[in-house]
N, C-alpha and C. Protein backbone atom coordinates (compact mmCIF):
# COMPACT_ATOMS: atom_id res chain seq x y z
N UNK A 1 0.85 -1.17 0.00
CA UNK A 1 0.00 0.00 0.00
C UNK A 1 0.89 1.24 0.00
N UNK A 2 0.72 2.13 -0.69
CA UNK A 2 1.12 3.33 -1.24
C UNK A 2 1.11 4.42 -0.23
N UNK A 3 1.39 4.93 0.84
CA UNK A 3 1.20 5.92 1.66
C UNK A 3 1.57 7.27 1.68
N UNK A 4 0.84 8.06 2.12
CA UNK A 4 1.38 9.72 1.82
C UNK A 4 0.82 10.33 2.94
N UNK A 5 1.40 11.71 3.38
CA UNK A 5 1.45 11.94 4.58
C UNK A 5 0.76 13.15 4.66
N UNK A 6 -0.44 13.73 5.17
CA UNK A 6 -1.38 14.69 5.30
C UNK A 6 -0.29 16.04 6.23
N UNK A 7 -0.27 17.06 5.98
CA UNK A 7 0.17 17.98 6.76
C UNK A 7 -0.64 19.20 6.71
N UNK A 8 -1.41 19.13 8.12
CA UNK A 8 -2.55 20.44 8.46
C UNK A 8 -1.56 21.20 9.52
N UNK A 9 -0.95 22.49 9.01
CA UNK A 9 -1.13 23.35 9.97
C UNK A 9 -2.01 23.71 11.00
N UNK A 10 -2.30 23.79 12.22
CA UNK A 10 -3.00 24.11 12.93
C UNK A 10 -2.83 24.69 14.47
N UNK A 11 -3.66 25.56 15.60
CA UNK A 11 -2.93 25.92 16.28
C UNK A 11 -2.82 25.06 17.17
N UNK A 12 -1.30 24.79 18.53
CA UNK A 12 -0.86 23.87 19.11
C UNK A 12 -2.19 23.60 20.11
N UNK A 13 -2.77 24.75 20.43
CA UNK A 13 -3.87 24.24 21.58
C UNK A 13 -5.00 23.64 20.93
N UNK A 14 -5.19 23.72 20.04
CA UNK A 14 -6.64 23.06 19.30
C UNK A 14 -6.11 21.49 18.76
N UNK A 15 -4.79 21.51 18.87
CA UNK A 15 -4.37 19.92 18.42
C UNK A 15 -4.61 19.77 20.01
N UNK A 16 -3.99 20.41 21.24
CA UNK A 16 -3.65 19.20 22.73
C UNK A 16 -5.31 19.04 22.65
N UNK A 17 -6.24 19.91 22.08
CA UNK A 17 -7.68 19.82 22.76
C UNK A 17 -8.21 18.33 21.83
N UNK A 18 -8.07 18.48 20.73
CA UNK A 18 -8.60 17.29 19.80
C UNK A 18 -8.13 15.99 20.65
N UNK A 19 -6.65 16.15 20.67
CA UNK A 19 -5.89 14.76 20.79
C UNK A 19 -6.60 14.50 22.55
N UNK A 20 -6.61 15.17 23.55
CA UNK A 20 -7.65 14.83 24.20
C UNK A 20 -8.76 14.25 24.26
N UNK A 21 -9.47 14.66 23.34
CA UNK A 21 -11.07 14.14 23.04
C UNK A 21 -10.88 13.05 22.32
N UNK A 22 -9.90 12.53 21.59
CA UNK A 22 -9.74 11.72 20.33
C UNK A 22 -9.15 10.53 21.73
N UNK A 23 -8.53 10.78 22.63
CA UNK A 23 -7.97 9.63 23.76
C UNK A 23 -9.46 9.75 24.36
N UNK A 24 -10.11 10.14 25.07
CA UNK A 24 -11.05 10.25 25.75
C UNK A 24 -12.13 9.35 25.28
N UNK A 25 -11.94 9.62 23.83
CA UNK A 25 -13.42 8.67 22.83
C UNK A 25 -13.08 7.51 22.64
N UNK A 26 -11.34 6.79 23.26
CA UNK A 26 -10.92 5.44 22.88
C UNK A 26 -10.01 5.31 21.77
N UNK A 27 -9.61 6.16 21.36
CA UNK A 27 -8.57 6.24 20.16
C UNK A 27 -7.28 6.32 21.03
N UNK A 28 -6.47 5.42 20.31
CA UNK A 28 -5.09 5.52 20.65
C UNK A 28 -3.82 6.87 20.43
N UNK A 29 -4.72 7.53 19.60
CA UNK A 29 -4.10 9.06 18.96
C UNK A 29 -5.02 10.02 18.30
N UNK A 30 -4.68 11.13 18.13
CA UNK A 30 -5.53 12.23 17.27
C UNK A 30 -5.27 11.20 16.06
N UNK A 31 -3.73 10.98 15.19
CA UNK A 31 -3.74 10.76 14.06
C UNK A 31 -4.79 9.42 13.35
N UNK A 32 -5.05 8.47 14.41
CA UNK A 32 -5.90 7.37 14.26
C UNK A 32 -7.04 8.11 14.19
N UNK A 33 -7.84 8.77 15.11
CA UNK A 33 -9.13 9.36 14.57
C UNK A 33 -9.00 9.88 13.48
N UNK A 34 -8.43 11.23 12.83
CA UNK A 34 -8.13 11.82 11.65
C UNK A 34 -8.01 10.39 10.37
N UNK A 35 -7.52 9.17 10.60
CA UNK A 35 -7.10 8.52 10.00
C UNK A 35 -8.77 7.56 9.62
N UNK A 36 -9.26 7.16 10.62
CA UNK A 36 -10.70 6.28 10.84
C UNK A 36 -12.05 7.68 10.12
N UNK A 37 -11.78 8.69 10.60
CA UNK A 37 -13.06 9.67 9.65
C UNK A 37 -12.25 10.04 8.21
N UNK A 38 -11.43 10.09 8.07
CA UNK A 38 -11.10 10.04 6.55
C UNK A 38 -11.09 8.98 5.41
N UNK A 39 -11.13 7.65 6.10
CA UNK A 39 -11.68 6.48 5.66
C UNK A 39 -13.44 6.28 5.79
N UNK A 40 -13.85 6.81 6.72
CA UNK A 40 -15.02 6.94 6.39
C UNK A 40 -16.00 8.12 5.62
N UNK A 41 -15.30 9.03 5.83
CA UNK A 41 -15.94 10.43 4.66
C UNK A 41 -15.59 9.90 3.18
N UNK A 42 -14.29 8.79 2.81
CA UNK A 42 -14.04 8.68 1.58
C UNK A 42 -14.96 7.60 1.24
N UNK A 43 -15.47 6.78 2.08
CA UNK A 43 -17.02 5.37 1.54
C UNK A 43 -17.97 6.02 1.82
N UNK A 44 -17.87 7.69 1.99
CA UNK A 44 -18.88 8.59 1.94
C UNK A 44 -20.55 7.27 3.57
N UNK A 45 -19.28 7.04 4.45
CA UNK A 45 -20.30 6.69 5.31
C UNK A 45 -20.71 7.88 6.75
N UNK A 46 -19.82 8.71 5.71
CA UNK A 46 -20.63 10.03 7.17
C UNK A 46 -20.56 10.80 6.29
N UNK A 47 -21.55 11.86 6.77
CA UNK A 47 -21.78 13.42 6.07
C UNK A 47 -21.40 14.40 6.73
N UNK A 48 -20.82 15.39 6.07
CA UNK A 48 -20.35 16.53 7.43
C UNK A 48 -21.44 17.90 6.45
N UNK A 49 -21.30 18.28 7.72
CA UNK A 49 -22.87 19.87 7.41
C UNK A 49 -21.86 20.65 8.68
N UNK A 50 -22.32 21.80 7.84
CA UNK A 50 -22.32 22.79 8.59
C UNK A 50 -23.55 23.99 9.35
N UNK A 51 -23.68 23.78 10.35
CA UNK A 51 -24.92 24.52 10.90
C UNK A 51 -24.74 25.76 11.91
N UNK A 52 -25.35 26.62 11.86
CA UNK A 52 -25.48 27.85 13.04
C UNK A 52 -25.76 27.40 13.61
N UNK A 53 -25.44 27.67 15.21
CA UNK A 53 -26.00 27.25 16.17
C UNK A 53 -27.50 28.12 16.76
N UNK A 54 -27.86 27.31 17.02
CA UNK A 54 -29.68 27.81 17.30
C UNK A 54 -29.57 28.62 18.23
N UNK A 55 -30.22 30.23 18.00
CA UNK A 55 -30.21 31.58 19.11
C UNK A 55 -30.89 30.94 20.23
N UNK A 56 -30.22 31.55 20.84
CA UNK A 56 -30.85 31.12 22.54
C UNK A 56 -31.55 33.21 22.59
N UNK A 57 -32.86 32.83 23.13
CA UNK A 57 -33.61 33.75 23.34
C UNK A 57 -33.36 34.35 25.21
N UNK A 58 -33.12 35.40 25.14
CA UNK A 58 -32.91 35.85 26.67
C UNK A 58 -34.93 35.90 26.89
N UNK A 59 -34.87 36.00 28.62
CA UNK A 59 -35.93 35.96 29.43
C UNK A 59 -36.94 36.58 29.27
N UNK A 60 -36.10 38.20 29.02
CA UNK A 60 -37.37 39.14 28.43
C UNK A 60 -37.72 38.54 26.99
N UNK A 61 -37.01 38.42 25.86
CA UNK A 61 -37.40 37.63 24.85
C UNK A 61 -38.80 36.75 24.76
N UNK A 62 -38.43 35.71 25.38
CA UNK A 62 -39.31 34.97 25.79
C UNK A 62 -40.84 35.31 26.13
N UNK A 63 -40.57 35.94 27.56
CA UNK A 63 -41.88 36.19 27.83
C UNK A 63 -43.06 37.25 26.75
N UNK A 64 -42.11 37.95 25.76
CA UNK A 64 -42.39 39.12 25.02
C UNK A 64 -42.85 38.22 23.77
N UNK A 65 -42.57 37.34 23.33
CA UNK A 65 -43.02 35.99 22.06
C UNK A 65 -44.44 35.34 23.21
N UNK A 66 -43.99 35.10 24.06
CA UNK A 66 -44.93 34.28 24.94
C UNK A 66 -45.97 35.15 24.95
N UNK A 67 -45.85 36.24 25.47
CA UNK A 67 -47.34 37.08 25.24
C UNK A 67 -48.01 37.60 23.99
N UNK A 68 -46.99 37.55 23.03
CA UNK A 68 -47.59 37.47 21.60
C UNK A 68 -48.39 36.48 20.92
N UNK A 69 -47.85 35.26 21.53
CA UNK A 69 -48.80 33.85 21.14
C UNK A 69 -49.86 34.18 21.97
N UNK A 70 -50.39 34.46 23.15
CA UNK A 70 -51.18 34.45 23.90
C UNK A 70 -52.50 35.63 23.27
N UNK A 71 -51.95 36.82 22.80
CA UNK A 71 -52.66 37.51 22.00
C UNK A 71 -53.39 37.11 21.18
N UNK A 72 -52.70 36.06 20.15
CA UNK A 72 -53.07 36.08 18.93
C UNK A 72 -54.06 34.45 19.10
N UNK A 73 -53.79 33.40 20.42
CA UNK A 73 -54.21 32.55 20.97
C UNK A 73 -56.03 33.08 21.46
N UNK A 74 -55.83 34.23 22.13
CA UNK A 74 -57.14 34.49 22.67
C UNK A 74 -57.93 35.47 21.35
N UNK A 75 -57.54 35.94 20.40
CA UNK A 75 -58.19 36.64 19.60
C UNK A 75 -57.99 38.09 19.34
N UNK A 76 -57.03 38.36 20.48
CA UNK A 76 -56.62 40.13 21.12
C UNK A 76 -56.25 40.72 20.09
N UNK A 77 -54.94 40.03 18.86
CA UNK A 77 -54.60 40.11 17.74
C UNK A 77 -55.13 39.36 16.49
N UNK A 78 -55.05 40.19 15.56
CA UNK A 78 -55.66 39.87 14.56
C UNK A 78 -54.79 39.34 13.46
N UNK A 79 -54.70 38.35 12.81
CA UNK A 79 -53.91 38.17 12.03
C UNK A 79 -54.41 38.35 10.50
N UNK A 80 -53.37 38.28 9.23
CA UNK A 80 -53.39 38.80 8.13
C UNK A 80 -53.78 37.18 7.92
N UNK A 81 -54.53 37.31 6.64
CA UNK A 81 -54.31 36.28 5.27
C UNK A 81 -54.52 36.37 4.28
N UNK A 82 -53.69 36.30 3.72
CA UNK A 82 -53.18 37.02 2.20
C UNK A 82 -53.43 35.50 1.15
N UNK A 83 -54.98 35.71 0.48
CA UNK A 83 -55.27 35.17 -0.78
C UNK A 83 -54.30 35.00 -1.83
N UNK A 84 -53.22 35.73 -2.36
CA UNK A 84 -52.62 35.39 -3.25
C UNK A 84 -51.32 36.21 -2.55
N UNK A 85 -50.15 36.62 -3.54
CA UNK A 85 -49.10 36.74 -3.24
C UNK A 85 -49.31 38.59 -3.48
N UNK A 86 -49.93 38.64 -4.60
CA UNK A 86 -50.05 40.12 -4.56
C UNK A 86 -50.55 41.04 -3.34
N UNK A 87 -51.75 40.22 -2.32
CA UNK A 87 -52.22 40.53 -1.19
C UNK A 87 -50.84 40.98 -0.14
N UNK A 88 -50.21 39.57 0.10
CA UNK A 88 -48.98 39.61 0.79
C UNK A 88 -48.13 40.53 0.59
N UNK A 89 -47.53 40.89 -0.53
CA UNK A 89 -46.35 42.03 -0.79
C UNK A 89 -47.36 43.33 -0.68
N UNK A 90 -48.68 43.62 -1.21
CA UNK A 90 -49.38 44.73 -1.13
C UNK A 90 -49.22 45.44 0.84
N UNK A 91 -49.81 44.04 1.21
CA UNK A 91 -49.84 43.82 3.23
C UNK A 91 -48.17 44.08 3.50
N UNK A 92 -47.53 43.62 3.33
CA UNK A 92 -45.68 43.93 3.89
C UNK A 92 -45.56 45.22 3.39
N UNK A 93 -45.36 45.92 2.28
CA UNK A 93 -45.34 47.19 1.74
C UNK A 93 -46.06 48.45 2.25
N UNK A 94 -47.45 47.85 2.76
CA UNK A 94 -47.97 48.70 3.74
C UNK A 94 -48.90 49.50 3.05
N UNK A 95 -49.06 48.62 2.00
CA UNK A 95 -50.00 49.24 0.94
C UNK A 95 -51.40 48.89 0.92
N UNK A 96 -52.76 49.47 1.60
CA UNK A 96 -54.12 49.20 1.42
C UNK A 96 -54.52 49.18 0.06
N UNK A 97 -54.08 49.75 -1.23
CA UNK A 97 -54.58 49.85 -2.05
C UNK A 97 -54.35 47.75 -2.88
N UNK A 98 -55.42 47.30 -3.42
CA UNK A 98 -55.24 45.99 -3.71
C UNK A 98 -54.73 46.05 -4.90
N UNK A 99 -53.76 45.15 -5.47
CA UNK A 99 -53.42 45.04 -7.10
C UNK A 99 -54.33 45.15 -7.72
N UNK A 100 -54.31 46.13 -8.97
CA UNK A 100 -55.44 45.70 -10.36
C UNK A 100 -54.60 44.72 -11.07
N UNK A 101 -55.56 43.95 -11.80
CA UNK A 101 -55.04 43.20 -12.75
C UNK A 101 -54.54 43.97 -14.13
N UNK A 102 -53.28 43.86 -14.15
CA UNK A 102 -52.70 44.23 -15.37
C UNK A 102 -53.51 44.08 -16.64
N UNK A 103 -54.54 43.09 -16.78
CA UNK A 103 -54.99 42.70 -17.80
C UNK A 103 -55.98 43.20 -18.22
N UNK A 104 -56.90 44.16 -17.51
CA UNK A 104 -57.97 44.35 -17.31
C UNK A 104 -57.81 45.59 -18.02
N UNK A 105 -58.81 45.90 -18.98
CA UNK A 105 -59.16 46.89 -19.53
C UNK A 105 -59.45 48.80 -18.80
N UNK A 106 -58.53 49.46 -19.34
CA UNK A 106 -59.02 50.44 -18.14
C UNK A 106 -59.72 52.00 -19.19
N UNK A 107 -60.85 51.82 -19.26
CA UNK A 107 -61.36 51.98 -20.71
C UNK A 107 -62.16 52.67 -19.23
């Protein structure tokens, strides 16, 4: 077997932190983990994603959404529903006046 040797720069504390977690999870080394997910990303048996992490809402937040559902729960608020799309952008725009149809004769 043909071998070649990966070289990632990286900073020294984020390697002691990996190679930690990589002993911790039962691996004999960082380079064995690095070595076991690169054999498996290449039989494409894992997927890697990248995601934001989900906002955490502070207290006042909360209760300020919480009493908005409760509004719109008891009837206090009124909500929109927009028949077509022209309704919707007319309603966001802030526009009462309704689309005419372009098509329509203005005779």
């Amino acid at each position: 077997m043909n071998k070649s040797v990966l070289q990632v720069p990286l900073d020294l504390s984020l390697r002691q932190t990996a190679e930690t977690a990589a002993l911790a999870q039962g691996f004999s080394s960082l380079q064995e983990a690095v070595r076991i997910f690169l054999h498996q990303m290449a039989r494409k048996e894992i997927l890697l994603s990248f995601q934001k992490p989900e906002a955490k809402l502070s207290q006042n937040a909360i209760k300020r959404y919480d009493a908005m559902i409760d509004d719109i729960d008891s009837g206090r608020t009124k909500l929109f529903k927009a028949s077509t799309v022209d309704d919707l952008m007319g309603h966001l725009k802030g526009s009462k006046k309704r689309h005419e149809d372009p098509h329509a004769s203005n005779v």
